[in-house]
Protein backbone atom coordinates (compact mmCIF):
# COMPACT_ATOMS: atom_id res chain seq x y z
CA UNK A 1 -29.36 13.12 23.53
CA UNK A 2 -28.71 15.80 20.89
CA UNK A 3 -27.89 14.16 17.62
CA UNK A 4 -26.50 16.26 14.66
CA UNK A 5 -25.53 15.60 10.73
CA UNK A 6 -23.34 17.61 8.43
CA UNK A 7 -24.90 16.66 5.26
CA UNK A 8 -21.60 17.67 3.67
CA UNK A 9 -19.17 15.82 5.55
CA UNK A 10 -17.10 13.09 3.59
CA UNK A 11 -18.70 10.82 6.30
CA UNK A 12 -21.91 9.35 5.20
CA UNK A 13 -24.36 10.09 7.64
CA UNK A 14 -25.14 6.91 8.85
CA UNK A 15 -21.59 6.80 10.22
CA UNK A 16 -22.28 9.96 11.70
CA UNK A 17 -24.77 8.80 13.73
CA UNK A 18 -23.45 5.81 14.70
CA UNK A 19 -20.44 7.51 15.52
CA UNK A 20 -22.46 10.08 18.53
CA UNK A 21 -24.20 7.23 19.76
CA UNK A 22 -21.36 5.29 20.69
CA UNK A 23 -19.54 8.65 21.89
CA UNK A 24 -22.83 9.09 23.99
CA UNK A 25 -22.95 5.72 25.46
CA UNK A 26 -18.98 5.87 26.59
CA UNK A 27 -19.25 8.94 28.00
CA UNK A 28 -22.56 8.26 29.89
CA UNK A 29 -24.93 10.38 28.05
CA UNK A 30 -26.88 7.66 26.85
CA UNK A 31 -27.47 4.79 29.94
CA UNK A 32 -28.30 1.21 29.95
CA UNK A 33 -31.87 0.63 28.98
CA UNK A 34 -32.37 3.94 27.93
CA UNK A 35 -33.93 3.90 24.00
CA UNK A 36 -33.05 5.82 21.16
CA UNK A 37 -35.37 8.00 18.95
CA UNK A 38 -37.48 5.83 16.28
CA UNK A 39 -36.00 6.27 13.25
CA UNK A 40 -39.14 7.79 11.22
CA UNK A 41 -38.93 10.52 14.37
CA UNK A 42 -34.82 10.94 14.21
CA UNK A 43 -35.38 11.26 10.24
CA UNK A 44 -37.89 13.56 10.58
CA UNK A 45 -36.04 15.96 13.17
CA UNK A 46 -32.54 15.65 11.08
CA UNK A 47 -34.37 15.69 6.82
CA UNK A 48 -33.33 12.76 6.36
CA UNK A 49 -34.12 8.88 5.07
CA UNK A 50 -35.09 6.78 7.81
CA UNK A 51 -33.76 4.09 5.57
CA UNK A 52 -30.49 5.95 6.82
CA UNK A 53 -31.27 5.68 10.47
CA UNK A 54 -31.91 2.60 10.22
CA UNK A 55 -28.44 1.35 8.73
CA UNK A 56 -27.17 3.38 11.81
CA UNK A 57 -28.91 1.37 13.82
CA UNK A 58 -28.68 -2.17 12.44
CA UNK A 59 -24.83 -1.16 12.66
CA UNK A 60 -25.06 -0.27 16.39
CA UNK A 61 -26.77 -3.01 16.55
CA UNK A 62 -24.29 -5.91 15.23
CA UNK A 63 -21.57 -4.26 17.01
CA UNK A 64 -23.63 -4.83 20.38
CA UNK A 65 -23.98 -1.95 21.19
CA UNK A 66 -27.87 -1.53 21.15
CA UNK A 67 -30.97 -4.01 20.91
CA UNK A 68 -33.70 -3.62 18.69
CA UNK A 69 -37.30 -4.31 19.77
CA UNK A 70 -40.54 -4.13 18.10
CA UNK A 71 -41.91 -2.79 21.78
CA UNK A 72 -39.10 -0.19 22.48
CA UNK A 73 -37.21 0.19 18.90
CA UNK A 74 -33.17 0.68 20.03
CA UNK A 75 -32.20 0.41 23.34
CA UNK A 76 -28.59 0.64 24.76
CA UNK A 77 -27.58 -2.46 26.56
CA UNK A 78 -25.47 -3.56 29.27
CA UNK A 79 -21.85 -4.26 29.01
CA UNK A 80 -20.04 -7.11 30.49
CA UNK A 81 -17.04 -6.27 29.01
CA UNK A 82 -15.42 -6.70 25.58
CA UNK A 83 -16.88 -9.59 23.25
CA UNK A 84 -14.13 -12.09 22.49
CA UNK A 85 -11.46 -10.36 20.26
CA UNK A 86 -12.79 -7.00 20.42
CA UNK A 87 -9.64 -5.64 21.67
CA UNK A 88 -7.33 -7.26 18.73
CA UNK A 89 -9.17 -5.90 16.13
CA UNK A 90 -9.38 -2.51 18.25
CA UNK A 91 -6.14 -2.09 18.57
CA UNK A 92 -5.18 -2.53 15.00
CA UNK A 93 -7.39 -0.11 13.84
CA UNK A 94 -6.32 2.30 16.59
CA UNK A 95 -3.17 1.58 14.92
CA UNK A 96 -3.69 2.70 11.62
CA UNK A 97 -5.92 5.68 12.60
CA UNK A 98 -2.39 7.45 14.39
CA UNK A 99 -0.08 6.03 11.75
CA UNK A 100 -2.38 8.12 9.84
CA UNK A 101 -1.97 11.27 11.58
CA UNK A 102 2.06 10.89 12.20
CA UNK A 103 2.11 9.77 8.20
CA UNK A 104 -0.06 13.29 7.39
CA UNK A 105 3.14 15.01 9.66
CA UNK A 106 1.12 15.10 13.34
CA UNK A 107 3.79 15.03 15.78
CA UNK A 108 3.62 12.09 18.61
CA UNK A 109 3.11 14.46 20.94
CA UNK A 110 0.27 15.79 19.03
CA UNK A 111 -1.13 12.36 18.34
CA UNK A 112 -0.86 11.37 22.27
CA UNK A 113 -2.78 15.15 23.51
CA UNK A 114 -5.22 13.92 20.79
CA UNK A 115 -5.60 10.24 22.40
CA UNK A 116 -6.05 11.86 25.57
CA UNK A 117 -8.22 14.63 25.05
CA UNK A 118 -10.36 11.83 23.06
CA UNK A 119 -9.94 9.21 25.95
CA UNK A 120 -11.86 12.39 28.30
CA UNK A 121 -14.57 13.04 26.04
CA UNK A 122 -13.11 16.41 24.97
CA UNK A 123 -13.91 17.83 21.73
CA UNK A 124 -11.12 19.40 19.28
């Protein structure tokens, strides 16, 4: 898995990398069971703070989405479907993210392509 930072994103990187990981897992370039970089090597590959990596992680982490052990560091793990009220709190902030884009003047049809194209893992 390929992961990549724009150190001059309004994003802070952490978010970033959180951010691919979960777009890697959904889209089945990361499997079940399969580990992650260590953070020291990830932070050494990217320039940056492990201590950066690492909030990554502990956020992947607390949102399920990985385990961390001191034998295999981050490891994606199996999904038996949505913890309990997942989807609620999904859905609001899927909300708000295209009342953004219709309040910033994208039309619905542009919002829907965009849900779409997202929904298949398409860039742009």
């Amino acid at each position: 898995m390929l992961i990549t930072v724009d150190l001059g994103a309004e994003v802070p990187l952490y978010q970033q990398i959180r951010d691919q990981v979960v777009r890697a897992i959904a889209f089945g370039r990361l499997a079940v069971g399969e580990a992650l970089p260590s953070t020291r090597q990830l932070g050494a590959d990217l320039g940056i703070n492990f201590h950066t990596l690492n909030k990554a992680y502990d956020l992947l982490r607390a949102e399920d989405f990985v385990a961390l052990t001191r034998k295999s560091g981050a490891v994606v793990v199996p999904r038996d479907g949505p913890p309990p009220g997942f989807a609620d709190e999904w859905a609001g902030r899927l909300r708000t993210l295209l009342a953004a884009g219709l309040a910033q003047g994208l039309s619905e049809s542009d919002v829907l392509d965009a849900c779409r194209r997202a929904v298949r893992g398409e860039e742009g």
